[in-house]
Protein backbone atom coordinates (compact mmCIF):
# COMPACT_ATOMS: atom_id res chain seq x y z
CA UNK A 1 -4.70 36.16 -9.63
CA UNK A 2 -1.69 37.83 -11.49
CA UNK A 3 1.69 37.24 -11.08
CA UNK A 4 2.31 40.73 -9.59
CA UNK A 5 -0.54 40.04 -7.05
CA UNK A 6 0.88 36.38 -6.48
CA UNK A 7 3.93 37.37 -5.75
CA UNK A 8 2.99 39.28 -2.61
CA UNK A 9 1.62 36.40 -1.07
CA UNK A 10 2.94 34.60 1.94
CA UNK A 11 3.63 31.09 1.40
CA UNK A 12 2.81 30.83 5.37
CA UNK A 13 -0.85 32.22 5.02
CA UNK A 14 -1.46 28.42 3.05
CA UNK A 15 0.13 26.78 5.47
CA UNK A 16 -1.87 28.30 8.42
CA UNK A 17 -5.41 27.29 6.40
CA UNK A 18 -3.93 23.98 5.84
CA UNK A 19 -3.66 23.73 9.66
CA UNK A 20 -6.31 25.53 10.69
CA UNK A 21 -8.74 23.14 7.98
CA UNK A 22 -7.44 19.81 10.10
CA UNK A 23 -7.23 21.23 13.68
CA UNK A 24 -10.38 23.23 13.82
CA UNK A 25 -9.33 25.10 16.69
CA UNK A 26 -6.79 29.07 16.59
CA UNK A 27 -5.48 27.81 19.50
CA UNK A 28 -4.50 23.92 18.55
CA UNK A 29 -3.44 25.26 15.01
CA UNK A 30 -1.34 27.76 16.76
CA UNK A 31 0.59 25.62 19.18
CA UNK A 32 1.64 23.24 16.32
CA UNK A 33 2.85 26.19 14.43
CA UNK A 34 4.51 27.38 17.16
CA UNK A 35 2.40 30.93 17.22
CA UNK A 36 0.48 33.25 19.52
CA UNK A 37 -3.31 32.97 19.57
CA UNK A 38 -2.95 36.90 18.44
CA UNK A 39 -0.60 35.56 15.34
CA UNK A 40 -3.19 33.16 14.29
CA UNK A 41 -5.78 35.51 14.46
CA UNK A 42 -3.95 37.94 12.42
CA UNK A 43 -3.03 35.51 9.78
CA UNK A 44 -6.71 34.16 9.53
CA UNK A 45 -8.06 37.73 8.72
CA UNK A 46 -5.05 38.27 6.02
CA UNK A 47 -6.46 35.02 5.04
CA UNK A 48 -10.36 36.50 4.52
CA UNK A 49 -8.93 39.25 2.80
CA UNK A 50 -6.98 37.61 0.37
CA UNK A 51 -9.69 35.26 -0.63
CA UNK A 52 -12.33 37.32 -0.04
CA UNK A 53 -14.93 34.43 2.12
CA UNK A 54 -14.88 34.18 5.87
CA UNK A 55 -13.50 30.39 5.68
CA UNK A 56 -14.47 29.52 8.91
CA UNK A 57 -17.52 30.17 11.19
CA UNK A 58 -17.04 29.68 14.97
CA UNK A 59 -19.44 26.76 16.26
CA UNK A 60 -19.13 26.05 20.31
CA UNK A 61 -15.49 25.63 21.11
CA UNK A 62 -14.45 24.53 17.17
CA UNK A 63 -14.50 26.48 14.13
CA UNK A 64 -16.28 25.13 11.17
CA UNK A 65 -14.99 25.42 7.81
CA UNK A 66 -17.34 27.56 4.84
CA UNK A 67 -18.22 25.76 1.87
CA UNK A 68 -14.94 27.65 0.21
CA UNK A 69 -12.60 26.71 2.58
CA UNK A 70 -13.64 23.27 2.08
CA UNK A 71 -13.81 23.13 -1.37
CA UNK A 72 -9.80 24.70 -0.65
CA UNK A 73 -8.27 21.98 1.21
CA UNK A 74 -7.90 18.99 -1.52
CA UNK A 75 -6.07 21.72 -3.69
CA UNK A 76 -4.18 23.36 -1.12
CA UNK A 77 -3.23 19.72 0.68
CA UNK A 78 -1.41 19.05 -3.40
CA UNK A 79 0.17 22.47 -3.74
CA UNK A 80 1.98 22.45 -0.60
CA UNK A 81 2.89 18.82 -1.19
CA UNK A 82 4.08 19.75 -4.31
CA UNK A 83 5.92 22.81 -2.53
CA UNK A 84 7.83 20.95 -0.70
CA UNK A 85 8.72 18.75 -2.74
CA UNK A 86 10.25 21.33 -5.16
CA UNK A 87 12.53 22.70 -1.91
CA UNK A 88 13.14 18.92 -1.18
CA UNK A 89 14.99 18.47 -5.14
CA UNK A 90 18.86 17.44 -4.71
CA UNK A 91 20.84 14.99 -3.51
CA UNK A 92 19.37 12.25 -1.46
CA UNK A 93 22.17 10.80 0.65
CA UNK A 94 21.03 7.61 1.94
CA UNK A 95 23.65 6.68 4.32
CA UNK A 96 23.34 10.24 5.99
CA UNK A 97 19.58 10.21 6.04
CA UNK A 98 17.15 10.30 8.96
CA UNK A 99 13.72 9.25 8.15
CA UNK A 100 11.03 7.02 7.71
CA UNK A 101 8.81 5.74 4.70
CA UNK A 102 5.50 4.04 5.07
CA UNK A 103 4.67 0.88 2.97
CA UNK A 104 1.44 -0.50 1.73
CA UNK A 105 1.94 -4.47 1.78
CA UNK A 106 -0.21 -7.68 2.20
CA UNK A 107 1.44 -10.61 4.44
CA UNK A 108 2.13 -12.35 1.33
CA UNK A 109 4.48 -9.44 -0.23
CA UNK A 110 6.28 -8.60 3.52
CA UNK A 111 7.01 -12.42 3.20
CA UNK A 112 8.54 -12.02 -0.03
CA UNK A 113 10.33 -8.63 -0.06
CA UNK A 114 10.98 -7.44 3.29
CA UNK A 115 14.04 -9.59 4.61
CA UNK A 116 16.05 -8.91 1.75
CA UNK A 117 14.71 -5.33 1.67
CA UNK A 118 15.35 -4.60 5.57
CA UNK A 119 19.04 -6.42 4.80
CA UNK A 120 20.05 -3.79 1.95
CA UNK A 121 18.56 -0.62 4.09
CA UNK A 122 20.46 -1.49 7.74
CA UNK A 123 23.52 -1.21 4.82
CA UNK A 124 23.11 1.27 2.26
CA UNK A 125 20.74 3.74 5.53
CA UNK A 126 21.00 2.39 8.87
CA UNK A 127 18.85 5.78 9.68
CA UNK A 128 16.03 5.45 7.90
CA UNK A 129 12.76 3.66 9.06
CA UNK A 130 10.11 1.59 7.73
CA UNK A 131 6.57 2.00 8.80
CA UNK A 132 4.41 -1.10 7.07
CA UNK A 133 0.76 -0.37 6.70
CA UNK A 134 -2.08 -3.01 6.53
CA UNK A 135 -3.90 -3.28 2.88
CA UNK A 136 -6.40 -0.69 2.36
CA UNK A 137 -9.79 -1.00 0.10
CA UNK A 138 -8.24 2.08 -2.00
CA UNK A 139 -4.41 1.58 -2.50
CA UNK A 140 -4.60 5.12 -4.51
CA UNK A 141 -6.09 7.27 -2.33
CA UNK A 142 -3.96 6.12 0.47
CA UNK A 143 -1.15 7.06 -1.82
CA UNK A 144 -2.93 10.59 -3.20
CA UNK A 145 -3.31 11.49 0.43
CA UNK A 146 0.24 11.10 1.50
CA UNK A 147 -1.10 8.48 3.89
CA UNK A 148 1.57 5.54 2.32
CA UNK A 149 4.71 6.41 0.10
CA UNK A 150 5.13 3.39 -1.96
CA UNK A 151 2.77 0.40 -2.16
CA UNK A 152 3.91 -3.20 -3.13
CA UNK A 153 0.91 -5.28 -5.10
CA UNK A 154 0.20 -7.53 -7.57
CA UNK A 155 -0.58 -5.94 -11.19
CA UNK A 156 -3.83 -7.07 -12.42
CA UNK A 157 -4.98 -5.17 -9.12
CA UNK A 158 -3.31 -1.69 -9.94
CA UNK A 159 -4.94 1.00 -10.40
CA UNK A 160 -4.43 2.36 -13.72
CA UNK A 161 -3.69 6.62 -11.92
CA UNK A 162 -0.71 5.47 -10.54
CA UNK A 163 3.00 4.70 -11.49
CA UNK A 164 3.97 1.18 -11.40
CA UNK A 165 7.09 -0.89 -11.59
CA UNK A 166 7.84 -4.75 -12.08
CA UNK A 167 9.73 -6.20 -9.08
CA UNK A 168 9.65 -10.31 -9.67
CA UNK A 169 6.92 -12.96 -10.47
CA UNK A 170 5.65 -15.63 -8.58
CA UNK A 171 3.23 -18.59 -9.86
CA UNK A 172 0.44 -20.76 -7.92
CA UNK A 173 0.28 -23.69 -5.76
CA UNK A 174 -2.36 -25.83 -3.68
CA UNK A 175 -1.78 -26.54 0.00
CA UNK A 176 -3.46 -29.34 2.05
CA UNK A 177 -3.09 -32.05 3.92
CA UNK A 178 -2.31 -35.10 1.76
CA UNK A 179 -4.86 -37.18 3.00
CA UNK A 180 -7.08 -34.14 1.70
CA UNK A 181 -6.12 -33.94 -2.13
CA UNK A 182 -8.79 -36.59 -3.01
CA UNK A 183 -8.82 -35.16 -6.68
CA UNK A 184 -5.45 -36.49 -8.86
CA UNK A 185 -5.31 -34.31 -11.74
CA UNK A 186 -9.03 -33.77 -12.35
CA UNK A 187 -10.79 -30.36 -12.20
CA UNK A 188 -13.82 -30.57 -11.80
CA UNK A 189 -13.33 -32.81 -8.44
CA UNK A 190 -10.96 -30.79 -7.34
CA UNK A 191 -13.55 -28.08 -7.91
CA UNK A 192 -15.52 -30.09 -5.76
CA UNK A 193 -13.37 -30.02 -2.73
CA UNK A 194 -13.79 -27.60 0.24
CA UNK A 195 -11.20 -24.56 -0.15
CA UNK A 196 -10.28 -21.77 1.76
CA UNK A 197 -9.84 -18.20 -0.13
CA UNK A 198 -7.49 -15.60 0.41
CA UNK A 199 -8.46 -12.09 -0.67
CA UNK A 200 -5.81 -9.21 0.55
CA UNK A 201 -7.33 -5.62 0.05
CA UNK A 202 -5.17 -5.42 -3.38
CA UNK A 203 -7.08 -8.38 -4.59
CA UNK A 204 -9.23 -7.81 -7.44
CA UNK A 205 -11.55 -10.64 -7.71
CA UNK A 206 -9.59 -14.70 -8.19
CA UNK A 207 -7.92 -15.96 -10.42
CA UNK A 208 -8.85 -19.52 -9.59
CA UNK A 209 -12.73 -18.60 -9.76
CA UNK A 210 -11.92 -17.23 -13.09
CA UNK A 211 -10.35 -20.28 -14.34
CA UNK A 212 -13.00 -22.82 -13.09
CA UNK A 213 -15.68 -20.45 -14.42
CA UNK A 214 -14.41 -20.43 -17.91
CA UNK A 215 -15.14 -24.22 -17.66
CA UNK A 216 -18.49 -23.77 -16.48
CA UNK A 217 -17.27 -24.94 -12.77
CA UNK A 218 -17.44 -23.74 -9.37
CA UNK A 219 -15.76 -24.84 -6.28
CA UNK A 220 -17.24 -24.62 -2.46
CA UNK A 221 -15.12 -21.94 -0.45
CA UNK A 222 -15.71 -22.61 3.31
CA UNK A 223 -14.04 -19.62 4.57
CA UNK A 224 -12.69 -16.23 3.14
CA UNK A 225 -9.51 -14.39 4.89
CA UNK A 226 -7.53 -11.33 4.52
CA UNK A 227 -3.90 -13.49 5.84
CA UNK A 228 -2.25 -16.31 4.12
CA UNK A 229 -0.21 -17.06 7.16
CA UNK A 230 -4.05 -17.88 9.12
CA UNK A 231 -4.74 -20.08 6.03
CA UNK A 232 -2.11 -22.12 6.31
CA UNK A 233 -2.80 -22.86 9.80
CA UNK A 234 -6.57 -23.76 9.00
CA UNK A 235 -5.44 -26.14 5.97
CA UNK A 236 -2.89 -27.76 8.15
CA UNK A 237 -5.94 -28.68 10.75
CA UNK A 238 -8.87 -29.84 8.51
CA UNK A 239 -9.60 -31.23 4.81
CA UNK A 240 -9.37 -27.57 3.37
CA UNK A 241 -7.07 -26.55 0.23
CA UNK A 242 -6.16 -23.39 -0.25
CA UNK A 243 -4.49 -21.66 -3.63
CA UNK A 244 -1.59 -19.26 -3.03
CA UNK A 245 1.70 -18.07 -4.43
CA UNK A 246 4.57 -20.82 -4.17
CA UNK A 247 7.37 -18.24 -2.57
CA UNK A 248 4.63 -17.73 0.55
CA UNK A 249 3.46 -21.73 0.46
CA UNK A 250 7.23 -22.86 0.72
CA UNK A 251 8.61 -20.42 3.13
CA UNK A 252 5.67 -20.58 5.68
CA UNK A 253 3.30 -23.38 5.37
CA UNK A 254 3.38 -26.72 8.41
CA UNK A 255 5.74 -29.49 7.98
CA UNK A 256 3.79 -32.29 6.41
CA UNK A 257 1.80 -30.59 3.86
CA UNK A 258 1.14 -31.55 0.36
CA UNK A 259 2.12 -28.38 -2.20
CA UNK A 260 1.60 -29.33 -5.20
CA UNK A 261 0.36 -27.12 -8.98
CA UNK A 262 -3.30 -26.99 -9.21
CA UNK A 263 -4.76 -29.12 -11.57
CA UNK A 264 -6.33 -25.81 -14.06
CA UNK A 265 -3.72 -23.76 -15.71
CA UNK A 266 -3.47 -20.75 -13.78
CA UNK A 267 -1.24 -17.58 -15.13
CA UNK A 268 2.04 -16.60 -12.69
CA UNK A 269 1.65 -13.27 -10.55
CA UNK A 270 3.60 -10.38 -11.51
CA UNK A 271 4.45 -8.58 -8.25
CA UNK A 272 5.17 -4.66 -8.25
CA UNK A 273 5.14 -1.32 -6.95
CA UNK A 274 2.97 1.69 -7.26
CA UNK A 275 3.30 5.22 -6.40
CA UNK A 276 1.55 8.10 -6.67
CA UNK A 277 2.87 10.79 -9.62
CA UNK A 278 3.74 13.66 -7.29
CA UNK A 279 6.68 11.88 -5.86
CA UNK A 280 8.14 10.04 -9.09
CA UNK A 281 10.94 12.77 -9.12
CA UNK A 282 11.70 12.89 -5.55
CA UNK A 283 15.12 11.78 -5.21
CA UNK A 284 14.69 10.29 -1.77
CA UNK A 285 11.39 8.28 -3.00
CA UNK A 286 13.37 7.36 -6.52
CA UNK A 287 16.68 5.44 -3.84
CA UNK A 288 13.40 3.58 -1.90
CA UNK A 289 11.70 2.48 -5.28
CA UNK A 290 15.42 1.49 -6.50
CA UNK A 291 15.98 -0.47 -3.46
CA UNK A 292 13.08 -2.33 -3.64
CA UNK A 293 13.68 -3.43 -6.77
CA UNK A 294 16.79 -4.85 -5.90
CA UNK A 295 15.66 -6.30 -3.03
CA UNK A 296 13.51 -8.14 -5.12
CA UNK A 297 16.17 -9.67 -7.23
CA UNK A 298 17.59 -10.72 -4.32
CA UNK A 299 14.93 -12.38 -3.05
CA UNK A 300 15.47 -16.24 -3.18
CA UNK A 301 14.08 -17.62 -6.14
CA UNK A 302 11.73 -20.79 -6.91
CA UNK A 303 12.75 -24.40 -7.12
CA UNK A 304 10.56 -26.61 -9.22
CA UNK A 305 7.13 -27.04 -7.54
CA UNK A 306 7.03 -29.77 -5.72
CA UNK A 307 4.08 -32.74 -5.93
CA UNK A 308 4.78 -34.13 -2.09
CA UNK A 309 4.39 -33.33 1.84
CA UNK A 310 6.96 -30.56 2.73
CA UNK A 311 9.31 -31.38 5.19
């Protein structure tokens, strides 16, 4: 297509087959649009003209898409993205602002980030909203789909497509009950004892596995979990240990626990954020990366870890 012939199309016509591709339905599509049946109709046949396929087929009471219009929506979903984010360019004005960003985070980062974060934004934007999403296998995609805004991980999980930013480290610590740490300093009993594992969605594999591997050990993991906060409460009623950052272990774990470093080197976490490229010049997504990293400073910072019960 030319640029004379582009520029005599309606912007509106992609909006109505972007509509049209997730409602199915002339009627549905129109009533979000706020259009007449007769509108919709009209539009859909400007619509076969200008790309030259019928795009949909009807099929009982839905219409079903032609292989071209399906093999349009992925493109068309990141051009009118992209559209609007070119209108959306100027100022963001955070303390005027009404709206609402969705967030990718494990328990673990929420812990971590969110107080301090939720502080700062009831300040610097009383109106705008946080919507916190569980962890997802495919951090990415959830981002490429406009399904999350901004995800907070850890960085040996991010994926290498998207933008990423350092927000604050964090190193590991056992848990258990002291009774349970039957193990001092040495590995391979410590190997030996029964652990729990957490593995968020972000997770990539652990680092502790890693470690006793390269040592040609193993340890027993009774049970696997998606939540830290669950794990504490099973280490705090059996002879479990469990591995886990030291900001989560001291700010959540039962009075009368032993956190202490494990006994294999294990390297410190490097927490940060990732977003997808199409919104790394939006200002209003640049102020909610911005506050998060200073949120982050904020965040209270580690004491020394320590090698008793807690509390």
């Amino acid at each position: 297509m030319n640029k004379i012939e582009l520029s005599k199309v309606d912007l509106n016509l992609l909006v109505t087959l972007s509509v049209l591709l997730e409602e199915r339905s002339v009627t549905t599509a129109g009533r979000r649009l706020g259009r007449t049946p007769s509108a919709m109709s009209h539009a859909l046949g400007r619509l076969r003209e200008l790309i030259g396929d019928p795009l949909f087929v009807r099929v009982g009471h839905r219409l079903q898409p032609t292989p071209v219009a399906e093999s349009l929506s992925a493109p068309l979903h990141d051009t009118l993205s992209a559209v609007e984010s070119l209108i959306r360019q100027g100022p963001f004005e955070p303390a005027r602002a009404e709206r609402s960003f969705r967030l990718v985070a494990s328990d673990y980062l929420q812990r971590v980030l969110l107080p301090e974060l939720v502080a700062r934004l009831r300040e610097e934007a009383p109106g705008v909203d946080l919507r916190l999403l569980p962890v997802v296998p495919d951090v990415a995609a959830a981002l490429a789909d406009d399904s999350a805004d901004l995800a907070l991980g850890v960085s040996f999980s991010a994926p290498e497509r998207l933008k990423m930013r350092s927000l604050c480290s964090d190193r590991f610590v056992c848990v258990s009950r002291p009774e349970s740490w039957r193990c001092g300093d040495d590995v391979a009993a410590w190997a030996a004892l029964p652990h729990a594992l957490v593995a968020p969605g972000l997770a990539v594999g652990s680092a502790v596995d890693r470690a006793l591997a390269e040592r040609g050990l193993r340890r027993r993991i009774v049970i696997t979990m998606p939540h830290f906060l669950a794990a504490l409460a099973v280490v705090a009623a059996s002879d479990l240990v469990v591995t886990l950052p030291e900001r989560l272990a001291r700010a959540l774990a039962p009075p009368g626990l032993l956190i202490r470093p494990p006994p294999v080197p294990l390297a410190p976490l490097e927490l940060v954020s990732l977003w997808h490229p199409r919104v790394h010049a939006d200002p209003s997504h640049r102020w909610l990366r911005e506050l998060v990293v200073r949120a982050a400073r904020g965040a209270p910072h580690q004491d020394p870890v320590s090698q008793g019960p807690l509390g």
